[in-house]
PDB file of N, CA and C in Angstrom:
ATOM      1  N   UNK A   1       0.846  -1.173   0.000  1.00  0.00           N
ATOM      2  CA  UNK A   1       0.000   0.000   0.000  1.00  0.00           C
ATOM      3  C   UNK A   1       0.892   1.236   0.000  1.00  0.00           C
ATOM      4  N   UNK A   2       0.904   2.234  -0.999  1.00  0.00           N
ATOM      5  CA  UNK A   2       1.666   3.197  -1.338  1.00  0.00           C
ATOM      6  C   UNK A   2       0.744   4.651  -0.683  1.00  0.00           C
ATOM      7  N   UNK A   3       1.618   5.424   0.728  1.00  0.00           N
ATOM      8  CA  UNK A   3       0.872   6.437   0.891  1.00  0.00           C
ATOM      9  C   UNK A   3       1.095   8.003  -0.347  1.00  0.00           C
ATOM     10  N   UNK A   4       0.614   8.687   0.489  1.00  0.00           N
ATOM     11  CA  UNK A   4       0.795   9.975  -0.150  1.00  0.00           C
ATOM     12  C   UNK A   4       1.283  11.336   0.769  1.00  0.00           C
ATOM     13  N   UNK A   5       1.107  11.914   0.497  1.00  0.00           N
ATOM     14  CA  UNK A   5       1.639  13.382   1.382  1.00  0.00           C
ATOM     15  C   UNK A   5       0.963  13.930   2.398  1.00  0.00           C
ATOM     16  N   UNK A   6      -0.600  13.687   1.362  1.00  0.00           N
ATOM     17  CA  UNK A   6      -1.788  14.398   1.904  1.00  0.00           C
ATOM     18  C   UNK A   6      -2.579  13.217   3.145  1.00  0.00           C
ATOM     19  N   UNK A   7      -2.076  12.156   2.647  1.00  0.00           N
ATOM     20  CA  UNK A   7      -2.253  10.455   3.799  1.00  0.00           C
ATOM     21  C   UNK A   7      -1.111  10.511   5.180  1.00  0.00           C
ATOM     22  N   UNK A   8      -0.303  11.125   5.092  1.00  0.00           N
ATOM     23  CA  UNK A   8       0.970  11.447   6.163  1.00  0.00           C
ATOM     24  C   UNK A   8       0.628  12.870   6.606  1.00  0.00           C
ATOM     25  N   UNK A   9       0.321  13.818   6.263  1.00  0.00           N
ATOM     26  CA  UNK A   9      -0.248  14.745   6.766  1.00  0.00           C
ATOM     27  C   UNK A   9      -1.509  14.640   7.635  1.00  0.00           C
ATOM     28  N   UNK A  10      -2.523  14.228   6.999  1.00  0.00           N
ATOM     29  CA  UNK A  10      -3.746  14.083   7.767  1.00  0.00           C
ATOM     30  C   UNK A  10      -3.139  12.400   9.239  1.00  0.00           C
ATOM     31  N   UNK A  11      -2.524  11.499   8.702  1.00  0.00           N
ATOM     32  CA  UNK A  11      -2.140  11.285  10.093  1.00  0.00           C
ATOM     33  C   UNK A  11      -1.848  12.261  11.060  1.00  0.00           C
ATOM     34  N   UNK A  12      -0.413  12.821  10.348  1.00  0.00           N
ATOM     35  CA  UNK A  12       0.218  12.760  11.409  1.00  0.00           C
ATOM     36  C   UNK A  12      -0.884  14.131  12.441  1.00  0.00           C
ATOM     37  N   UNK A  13      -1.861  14.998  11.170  1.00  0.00           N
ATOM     38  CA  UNK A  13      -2.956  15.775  12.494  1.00  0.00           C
ATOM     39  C   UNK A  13      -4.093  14.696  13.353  1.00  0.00           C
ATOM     40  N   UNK A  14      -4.441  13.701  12.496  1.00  0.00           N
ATOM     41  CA  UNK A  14      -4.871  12.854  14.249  1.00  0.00           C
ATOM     42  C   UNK A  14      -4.178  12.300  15.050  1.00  0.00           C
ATOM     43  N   UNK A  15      -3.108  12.505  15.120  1.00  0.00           N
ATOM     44  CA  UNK A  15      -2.200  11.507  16.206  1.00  0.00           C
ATOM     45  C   UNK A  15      -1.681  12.720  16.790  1.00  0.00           C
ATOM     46  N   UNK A  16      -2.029  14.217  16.201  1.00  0.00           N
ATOM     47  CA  UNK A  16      -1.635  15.054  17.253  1.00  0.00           C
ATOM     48  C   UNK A  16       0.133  15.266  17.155  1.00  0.00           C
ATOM     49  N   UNK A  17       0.567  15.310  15.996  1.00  0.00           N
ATOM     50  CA  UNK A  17       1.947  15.362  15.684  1.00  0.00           C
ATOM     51  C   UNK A  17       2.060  16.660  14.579  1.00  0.00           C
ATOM     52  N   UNK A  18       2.963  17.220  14.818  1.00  0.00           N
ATOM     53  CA  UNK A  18       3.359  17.970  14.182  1.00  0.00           C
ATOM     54  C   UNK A  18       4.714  17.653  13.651  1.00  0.00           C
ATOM     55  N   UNK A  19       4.398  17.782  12.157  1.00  0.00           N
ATOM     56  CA  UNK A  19       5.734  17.241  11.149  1.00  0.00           C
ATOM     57  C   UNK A  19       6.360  18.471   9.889  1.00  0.00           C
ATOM     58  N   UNK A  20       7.560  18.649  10.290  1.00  0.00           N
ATOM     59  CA  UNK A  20       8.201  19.758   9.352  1.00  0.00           C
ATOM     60  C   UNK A  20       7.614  19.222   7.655  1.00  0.00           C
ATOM     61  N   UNK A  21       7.721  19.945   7.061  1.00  0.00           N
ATOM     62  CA  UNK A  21       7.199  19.727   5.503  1.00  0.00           C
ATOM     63  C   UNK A  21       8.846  19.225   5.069  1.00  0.00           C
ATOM     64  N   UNK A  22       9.648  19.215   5.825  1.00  0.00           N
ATOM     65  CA  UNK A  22      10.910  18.523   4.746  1.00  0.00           C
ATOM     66  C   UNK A  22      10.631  16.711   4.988  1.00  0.00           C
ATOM     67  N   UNK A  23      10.501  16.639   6.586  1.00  0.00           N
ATOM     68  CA  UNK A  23      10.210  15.729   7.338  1.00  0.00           C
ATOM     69  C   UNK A  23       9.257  14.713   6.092  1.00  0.00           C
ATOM     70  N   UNK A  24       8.064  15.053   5.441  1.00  0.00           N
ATOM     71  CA  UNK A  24       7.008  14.377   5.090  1.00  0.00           C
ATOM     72  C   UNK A  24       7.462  13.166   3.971  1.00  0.00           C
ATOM     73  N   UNK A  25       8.496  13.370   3.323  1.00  0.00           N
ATOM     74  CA  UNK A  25       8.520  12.278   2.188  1.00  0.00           C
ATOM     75  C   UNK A  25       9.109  11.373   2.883  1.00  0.00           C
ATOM     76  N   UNK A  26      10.138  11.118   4.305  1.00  0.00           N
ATOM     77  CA  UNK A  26      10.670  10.147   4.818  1.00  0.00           C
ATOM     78  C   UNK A  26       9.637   9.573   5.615  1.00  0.00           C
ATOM     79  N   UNK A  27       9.213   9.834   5.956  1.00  0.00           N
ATOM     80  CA  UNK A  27       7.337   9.880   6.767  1.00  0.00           C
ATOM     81  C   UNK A  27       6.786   8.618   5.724  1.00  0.00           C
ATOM     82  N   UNK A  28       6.701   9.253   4.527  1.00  0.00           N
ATOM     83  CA  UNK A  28       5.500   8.571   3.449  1.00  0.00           C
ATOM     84  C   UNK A  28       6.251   7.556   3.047  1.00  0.00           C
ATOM     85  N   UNK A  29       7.328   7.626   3.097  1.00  0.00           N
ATOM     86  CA  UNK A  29       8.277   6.201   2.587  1.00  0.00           C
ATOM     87  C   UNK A  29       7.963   5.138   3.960  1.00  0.00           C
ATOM     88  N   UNK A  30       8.638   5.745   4.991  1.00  0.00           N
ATOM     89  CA  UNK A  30       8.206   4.588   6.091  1.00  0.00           C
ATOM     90  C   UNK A  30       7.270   4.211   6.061  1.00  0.00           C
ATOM     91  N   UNK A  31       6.516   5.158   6.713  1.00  0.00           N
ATOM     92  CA  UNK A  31       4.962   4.434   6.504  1.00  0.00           C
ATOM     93  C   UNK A  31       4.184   2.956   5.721  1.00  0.00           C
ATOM     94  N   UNK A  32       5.201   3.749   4.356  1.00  0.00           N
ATOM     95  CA  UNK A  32       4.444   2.808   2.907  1.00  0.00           C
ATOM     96  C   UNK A  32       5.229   1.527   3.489  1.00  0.00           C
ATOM     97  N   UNK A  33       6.218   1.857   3.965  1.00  0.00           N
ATOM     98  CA  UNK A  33       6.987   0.105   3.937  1.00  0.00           C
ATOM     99  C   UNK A  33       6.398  -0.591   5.077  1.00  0.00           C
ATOM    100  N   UNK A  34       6.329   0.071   5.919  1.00  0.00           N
ATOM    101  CA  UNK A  34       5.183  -0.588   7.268  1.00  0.00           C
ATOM    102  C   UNK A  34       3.910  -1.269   6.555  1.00  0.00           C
ATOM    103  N   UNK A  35       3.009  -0.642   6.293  1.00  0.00           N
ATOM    104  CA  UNK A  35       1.742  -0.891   5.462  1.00  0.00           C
ATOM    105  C   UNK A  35       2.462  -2.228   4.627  1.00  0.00           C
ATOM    106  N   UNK A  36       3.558  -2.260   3.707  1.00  0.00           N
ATOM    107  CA  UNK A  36       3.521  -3.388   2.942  1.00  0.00           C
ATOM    108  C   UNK A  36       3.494  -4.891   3.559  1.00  0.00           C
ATOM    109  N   UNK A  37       4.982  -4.576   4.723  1.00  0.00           N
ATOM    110  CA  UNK A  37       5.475  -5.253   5.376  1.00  0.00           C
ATOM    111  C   UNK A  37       3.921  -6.255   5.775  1.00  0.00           C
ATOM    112  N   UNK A  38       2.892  -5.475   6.376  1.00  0.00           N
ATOM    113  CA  UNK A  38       1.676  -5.610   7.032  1.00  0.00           C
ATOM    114  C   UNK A  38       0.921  -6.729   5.623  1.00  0.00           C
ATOM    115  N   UNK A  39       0.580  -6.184   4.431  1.00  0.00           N
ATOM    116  CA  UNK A  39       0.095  -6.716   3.122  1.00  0.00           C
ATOM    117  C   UNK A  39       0.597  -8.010   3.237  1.00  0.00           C
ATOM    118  N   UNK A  40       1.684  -8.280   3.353  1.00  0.00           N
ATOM    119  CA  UNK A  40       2.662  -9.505   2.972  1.00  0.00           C
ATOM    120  C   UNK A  40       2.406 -10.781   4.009  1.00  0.00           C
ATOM    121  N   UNK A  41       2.267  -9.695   5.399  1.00  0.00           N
ATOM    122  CA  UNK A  41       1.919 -10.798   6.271  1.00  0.00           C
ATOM    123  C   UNK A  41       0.831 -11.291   6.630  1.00  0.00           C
ATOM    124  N   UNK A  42      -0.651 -10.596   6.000  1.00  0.00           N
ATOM    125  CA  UNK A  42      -1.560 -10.938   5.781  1.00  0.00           C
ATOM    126  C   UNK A  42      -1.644 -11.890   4.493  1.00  0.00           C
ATOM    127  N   UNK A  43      -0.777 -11.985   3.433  1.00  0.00           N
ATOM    128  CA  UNK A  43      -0.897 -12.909   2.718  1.00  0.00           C
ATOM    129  C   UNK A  43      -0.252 -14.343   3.088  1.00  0.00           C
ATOM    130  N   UNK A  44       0.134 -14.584   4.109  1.00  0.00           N
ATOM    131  CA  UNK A  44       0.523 -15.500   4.312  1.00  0.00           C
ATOM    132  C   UNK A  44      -0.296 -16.430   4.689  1.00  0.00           C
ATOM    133  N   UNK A  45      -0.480 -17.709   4.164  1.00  0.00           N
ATOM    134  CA  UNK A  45      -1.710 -18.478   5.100  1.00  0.00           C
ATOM    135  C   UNK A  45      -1.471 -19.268   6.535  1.00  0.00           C
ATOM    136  N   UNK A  46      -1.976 -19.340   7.498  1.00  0.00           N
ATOM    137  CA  UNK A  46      -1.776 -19.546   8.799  1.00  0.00           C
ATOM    138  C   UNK A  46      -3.188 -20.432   9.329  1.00  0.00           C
ATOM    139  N   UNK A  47      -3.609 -21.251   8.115  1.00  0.00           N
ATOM    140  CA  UNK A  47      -4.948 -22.080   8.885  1.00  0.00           C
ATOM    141  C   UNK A  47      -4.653 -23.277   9.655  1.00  0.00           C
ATOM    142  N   UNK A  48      -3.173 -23.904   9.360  1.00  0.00           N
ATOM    143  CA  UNK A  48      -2.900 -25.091   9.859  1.00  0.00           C
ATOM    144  C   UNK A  48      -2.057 -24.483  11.402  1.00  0.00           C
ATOM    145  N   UNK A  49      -1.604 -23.486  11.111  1.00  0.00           N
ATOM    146  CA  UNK A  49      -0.668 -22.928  12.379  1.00  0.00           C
ATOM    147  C   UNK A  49      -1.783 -22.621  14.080  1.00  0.00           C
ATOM    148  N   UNK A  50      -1.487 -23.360  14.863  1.00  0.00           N
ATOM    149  CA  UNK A  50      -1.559 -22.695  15.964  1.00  0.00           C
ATOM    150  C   UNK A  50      -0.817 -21.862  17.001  1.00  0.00           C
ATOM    151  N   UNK A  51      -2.445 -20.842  17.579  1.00  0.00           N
ATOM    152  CA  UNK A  51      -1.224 -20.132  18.458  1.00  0.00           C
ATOM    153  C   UNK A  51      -0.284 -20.326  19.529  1.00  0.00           C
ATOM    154  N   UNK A  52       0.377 -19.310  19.960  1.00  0.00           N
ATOM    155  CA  UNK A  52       1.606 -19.699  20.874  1.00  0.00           C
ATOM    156  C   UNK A  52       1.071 -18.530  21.989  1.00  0.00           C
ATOM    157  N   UNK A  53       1.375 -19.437  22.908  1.00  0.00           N
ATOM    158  CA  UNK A  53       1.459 -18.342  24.106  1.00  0.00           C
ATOM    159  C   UNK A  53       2.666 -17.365  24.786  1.00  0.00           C
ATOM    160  N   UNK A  54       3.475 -18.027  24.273  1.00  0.00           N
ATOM    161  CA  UNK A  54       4.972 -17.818  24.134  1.00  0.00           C
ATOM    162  C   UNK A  54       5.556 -18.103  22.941  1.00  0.00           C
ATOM    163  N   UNK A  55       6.041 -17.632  22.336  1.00  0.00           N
ATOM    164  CA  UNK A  55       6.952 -17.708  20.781  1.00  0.00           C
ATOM    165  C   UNK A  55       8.346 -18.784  21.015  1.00  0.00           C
ATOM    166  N   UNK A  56       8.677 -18.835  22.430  1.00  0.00           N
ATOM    167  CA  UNK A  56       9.544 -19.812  22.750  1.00  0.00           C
ATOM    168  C   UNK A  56       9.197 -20.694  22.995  1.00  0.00           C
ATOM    169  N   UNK A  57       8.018 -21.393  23.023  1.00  0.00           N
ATOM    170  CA  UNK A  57       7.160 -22.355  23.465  1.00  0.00           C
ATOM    171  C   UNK A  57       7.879 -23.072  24.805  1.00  0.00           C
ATOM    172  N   UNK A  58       8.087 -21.824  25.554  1.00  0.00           N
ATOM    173  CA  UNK A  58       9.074 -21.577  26.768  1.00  0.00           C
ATOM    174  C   UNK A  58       7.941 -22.180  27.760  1.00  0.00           C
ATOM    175  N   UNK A  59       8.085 -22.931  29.290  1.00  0.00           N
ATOM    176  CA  UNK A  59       7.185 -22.778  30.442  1.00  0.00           C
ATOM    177  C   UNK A  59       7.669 -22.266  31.991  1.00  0.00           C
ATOM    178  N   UNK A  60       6.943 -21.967  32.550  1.00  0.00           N
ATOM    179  CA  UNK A  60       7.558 -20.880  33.690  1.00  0.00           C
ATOM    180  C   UNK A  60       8.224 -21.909  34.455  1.00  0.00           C
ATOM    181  N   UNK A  61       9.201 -21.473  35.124  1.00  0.00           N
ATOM    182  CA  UNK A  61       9.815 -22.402  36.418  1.00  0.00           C
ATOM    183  C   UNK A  61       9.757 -21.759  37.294  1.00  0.00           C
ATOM    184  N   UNK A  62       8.920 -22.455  38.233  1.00  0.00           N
ATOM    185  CA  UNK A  62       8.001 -21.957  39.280  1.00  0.00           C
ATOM    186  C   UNK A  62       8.793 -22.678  40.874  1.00  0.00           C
ATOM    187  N   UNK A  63       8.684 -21.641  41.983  1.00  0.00           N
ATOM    188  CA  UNK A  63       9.321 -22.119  42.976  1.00  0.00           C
ATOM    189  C   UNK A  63       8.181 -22.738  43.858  1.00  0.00           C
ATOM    190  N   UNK A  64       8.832 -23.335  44.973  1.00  0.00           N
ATOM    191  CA  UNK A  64       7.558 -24.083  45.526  1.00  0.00           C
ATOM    192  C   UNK A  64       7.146 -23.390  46.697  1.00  0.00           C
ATOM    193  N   UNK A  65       5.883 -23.506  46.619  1.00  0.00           N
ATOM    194  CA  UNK A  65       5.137 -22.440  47.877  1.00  0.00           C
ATOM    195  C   UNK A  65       5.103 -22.924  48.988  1.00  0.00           C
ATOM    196  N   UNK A  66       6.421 -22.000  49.681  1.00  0.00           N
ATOM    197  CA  UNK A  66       6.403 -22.336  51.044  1.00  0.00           C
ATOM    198  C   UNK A  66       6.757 -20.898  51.813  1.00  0.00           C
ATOM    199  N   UNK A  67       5.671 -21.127  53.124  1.00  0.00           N
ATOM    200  CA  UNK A  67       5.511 -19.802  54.080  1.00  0.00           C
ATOM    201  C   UNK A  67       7.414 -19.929  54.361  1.00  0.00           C
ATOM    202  N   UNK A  68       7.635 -18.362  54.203  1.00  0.00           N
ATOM    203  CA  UNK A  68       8.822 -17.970  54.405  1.00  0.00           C
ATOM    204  C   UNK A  68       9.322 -16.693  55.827  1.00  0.00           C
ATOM    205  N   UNK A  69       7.672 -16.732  56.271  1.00  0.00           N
ATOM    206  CA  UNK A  69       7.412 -15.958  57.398  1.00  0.00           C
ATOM    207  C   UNK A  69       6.852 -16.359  58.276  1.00  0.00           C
ATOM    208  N   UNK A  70       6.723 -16.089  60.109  1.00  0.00           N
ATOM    209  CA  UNK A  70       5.711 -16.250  60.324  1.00  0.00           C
ATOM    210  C   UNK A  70       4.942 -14.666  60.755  1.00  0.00           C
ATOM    211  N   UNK A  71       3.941 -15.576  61.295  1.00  0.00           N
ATOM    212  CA  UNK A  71       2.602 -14.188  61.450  1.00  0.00           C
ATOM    213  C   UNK A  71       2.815 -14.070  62.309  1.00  0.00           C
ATOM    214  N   UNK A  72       3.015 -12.528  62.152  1.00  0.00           N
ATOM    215  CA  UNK A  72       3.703 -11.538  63.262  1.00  0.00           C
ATOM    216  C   UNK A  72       2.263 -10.229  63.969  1.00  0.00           C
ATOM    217  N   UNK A  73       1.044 -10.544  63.447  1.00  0.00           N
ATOM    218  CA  UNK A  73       0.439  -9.746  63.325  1.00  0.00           C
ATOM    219  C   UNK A  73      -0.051  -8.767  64.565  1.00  0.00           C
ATOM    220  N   UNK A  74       0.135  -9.876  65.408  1.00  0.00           N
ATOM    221  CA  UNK A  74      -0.277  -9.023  67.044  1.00  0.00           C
ATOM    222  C   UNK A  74       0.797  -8.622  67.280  1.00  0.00           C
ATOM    223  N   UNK A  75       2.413  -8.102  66.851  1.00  0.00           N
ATOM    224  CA  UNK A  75       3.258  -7.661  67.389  1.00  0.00           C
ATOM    225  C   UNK A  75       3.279  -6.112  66.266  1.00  0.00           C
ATOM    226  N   UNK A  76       2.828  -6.478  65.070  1.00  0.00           N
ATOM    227  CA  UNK A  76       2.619  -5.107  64.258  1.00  0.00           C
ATOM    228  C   UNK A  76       1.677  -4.292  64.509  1.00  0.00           C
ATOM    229  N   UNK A  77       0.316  -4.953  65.069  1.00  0.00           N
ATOM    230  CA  UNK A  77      -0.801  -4.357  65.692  1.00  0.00           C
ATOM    231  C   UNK A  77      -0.614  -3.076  66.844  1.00  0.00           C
ATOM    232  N   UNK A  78      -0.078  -4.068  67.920  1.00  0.00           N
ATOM    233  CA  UNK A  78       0.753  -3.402  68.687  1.00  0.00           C
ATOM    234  C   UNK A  78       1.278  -1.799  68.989  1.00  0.00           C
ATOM    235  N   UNK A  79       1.957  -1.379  67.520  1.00  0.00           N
ATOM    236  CA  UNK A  79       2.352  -0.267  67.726  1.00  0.00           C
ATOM    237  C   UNK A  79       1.777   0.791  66.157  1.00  0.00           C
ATOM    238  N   UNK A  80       0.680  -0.150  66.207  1.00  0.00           N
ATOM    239  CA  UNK A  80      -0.250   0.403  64.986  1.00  0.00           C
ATOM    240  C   UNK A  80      -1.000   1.697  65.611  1.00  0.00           C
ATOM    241  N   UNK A  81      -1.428   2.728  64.909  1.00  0.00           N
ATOM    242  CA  UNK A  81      -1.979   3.809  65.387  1.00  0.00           C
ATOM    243  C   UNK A  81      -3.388   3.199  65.638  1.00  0.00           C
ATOM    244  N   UNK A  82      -4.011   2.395  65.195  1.00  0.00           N
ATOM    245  CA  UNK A  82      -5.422   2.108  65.570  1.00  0.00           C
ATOM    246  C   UNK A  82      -5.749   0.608  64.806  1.00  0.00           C
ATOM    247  N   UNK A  83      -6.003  -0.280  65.642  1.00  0.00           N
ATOM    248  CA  UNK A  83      -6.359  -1.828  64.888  1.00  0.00           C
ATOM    249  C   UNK A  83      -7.982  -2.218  65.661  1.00  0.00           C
ATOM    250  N   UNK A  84      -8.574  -3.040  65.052  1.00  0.00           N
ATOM    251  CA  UNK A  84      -9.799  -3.576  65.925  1.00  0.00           C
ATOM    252  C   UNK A  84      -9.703  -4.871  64.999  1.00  0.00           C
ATOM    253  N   UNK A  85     -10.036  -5.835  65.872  1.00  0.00           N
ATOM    254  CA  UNK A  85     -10.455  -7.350  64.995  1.00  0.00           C
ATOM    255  C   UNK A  85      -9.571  -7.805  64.067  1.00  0.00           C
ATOM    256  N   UNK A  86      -8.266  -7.573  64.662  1.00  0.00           N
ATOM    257  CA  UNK A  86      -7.202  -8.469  63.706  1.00  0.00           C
ATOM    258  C   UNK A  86      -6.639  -7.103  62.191  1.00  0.00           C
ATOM    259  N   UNK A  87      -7.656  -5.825  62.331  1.00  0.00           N
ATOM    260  CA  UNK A  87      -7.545  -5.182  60.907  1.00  0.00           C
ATOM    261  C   UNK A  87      -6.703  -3.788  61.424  1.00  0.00           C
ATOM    262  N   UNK A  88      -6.166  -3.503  60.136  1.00  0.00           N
ATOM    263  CA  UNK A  88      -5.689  -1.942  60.882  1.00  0.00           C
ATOM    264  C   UNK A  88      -6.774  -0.765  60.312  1.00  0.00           C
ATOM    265  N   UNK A  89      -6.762   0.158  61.175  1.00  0.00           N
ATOM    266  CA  UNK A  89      -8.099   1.306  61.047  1.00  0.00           C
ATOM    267  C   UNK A  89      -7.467   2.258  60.411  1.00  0.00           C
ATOM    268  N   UNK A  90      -7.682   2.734  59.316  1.00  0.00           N
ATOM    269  CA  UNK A  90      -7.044   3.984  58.610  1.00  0.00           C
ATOM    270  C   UNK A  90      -8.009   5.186  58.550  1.00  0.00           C
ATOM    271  N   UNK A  91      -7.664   6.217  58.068  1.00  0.00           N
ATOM    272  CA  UNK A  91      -8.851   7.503  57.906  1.00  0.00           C
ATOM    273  C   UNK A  91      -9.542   6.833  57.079  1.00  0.00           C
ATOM    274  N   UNK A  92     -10.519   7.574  56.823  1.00  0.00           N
ATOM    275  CA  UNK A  92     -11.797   7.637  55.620  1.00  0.00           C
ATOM    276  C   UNK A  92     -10.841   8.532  54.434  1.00  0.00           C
ATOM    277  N   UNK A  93     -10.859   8.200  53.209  1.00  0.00           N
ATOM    278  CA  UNK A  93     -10.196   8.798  51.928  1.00  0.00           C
ATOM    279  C   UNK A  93     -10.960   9.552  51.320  1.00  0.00           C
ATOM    280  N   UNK A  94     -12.497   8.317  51.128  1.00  0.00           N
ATOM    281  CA  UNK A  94     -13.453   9.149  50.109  1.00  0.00           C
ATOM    282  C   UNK A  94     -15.006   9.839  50.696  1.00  0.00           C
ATOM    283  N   UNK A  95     -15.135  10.970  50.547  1.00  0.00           N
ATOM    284  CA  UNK A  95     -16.036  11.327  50.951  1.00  0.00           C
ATOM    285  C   UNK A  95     -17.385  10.774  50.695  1.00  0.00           C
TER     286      UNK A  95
END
């Protein structure tokens, strides 16, 4: 797909860019090669291909869940500005 001047201009005013007028033909060249790049890879057929969740068809290595603390909670309570029922009491935020 081959842009134009007046196709790189009117982008680049919805995207809220401002582009020098020397700026515009390197603009319309990129662009166009993006757009092709895009053409090409839509022509490719992909009905037998499934997707990947990872491109490395990589899987996580996961550590094993084990408490690495204990509960300290009545000693943080303690010197909490205000707790009731195990919770800590903070201001009100929203009116």
């Amino acid at each position: 797909m081959s842009l134009d001047r007046s196709d790189v201009e009117s982008i680049a005013q919805l995207a809220r860019l401002k582009i020098d007028d020397a700026e515009v033909p390197a603009y319309t060249q990129t662009l166009s090669n993006i757009l092709d790049l895009v053409d090409k890879m839509q022509a490719v057929d992909t009905t037998d291909v499934e997707p990947l969740a990872n491109p490395l068809d990589a899987t996580q290595r996961l550590r094993a869940d084990v408490v690495s603390e204990e509960n300290q909670r009545e000693q943080l309570q303690k010197v909490a500005p205000k707790a009731e029922q195990g919770l800590f009491l903070v201001p009100k935020v929203i009116e």
